[in-house]
C-alpha atoms as a PDB file:
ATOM      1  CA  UNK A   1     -12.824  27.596 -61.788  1.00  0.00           C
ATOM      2  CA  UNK A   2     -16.328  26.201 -61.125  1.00  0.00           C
ATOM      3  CA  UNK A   3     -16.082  22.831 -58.861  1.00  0.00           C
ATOM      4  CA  UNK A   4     -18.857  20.471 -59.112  1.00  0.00           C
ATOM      5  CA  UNK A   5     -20.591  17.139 -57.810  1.00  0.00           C
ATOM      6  CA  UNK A   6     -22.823  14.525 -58.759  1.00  0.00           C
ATOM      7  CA  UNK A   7     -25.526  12.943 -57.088  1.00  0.00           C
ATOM      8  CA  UNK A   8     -27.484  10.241 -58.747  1.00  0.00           C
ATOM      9  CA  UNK A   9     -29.947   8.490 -56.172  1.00  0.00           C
ATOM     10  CA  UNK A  10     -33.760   6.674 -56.162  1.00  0.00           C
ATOM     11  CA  UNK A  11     -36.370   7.936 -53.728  1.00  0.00           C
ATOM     12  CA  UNK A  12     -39.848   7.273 -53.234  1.00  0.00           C
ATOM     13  CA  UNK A  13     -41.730  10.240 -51.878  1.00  0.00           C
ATOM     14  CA  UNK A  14     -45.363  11.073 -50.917  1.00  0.00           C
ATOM     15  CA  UNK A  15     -46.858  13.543 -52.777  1.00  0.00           C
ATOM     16  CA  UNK A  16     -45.873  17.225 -50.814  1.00  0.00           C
ATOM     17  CA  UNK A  17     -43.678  14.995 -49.317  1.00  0.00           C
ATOM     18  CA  UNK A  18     -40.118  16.416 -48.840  1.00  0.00           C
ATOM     19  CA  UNK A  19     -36.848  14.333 -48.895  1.00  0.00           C
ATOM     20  CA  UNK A  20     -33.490  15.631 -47.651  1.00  0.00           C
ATOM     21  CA  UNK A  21     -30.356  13.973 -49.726  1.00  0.00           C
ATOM     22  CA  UNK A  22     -27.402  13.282 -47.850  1.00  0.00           C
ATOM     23  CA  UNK A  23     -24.998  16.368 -47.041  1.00  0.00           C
ATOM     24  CA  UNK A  24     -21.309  16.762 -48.971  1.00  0.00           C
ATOM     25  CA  UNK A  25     -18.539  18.135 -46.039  1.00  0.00           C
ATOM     26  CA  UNK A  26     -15.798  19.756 -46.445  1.00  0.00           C
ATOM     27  CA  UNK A  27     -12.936  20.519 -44.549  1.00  0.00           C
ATOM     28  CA  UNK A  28     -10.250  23.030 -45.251  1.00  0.00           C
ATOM     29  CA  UNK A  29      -7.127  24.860 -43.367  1.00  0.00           C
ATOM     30  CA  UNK A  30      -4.915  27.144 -44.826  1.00  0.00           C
ATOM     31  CA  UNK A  31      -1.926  29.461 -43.885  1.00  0.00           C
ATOM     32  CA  UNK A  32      -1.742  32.596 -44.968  1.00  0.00           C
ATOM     33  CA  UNK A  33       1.617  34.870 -44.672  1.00  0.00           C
ATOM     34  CA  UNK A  34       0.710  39.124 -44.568  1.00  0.00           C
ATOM     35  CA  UNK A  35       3.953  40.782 -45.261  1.00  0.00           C
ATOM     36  CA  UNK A  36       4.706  44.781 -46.583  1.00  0.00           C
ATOM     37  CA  UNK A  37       7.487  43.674 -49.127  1.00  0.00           C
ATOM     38  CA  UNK A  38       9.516  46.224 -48.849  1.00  0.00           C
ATOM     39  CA  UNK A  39      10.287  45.696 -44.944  1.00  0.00           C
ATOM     40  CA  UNK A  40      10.120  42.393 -44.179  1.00  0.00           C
ATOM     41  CA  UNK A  41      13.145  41.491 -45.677  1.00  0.00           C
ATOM     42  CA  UNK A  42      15.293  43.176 -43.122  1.00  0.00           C
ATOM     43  CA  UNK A  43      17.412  41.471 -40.722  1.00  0.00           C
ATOM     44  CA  UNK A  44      15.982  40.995 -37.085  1.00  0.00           C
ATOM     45  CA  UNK A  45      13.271  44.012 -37.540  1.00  0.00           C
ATOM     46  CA  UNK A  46      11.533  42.290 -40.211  1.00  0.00           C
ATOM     47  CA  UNK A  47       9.360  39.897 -38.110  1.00  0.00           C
ATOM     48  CA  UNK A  48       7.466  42.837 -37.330  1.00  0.00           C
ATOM     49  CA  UNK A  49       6.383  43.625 -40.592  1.00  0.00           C
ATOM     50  CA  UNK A  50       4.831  40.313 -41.549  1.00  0.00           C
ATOM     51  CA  UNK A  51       2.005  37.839 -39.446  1.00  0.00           C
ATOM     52  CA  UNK A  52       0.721  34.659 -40.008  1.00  0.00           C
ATOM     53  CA  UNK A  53      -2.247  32.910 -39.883  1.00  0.00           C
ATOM     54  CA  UNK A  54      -4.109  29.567 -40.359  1.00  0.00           C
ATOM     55  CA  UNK A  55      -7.841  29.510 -41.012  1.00  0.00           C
ATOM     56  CA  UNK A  56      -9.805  26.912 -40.859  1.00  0.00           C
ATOM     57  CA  UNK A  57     -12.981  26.081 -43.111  1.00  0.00           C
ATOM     58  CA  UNK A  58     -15.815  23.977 -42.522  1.00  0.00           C
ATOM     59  CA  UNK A  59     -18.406  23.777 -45.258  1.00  0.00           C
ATOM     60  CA  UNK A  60     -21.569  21.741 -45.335  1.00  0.00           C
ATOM     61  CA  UNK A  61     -24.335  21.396 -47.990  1.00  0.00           C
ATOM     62  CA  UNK A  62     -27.556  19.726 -47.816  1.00  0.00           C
ATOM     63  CA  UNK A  63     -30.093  18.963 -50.338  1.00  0.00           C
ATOM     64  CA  UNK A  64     -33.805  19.038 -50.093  1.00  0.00           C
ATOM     65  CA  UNK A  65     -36.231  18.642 -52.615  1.00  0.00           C
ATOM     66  CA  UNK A  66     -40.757  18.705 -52.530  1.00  0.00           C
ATOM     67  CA  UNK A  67     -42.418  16.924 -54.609  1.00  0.00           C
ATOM     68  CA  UNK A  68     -45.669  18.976 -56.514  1.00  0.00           C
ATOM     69  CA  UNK A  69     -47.620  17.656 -58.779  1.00  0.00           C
ATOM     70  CA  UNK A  70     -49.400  20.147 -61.257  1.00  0.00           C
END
């Protein structure tokens, strides 16, 4: 799966002249459960066959463009 986004804007920019476009954030947490299947399951000893986790993500992206004239 390929996510995308659109960014339609106007800018007036001096020739050689860069412009930075605004940045898209993103923010993500998950939890994530490691377990060995087989040995988990098992009353009172299984706790210590599994873990658990949350991550946490933090993406930014920022978009530059120069303007050359050939």
């Amino acid at each position: 799966m390929i996510e995308t986004r659109e960014l339609n804007t106007r800018v007036s920019v001096d020739p050689h002249g860069t412009v930075v476009l605004d940045g898209i954030y993103e923010s993500k947490e998950e939890n994530v459960r490691i377990r060995i299947s087989d040995l988990s399951p098992i009353p009172l000893r299984g706790s210590a066959f599994q873990s658990s986790q949350r991550r946490a993500f933090k993406l930014e992206l920022l978009i530059s463009a120069t303007l050359c004239i050939l």
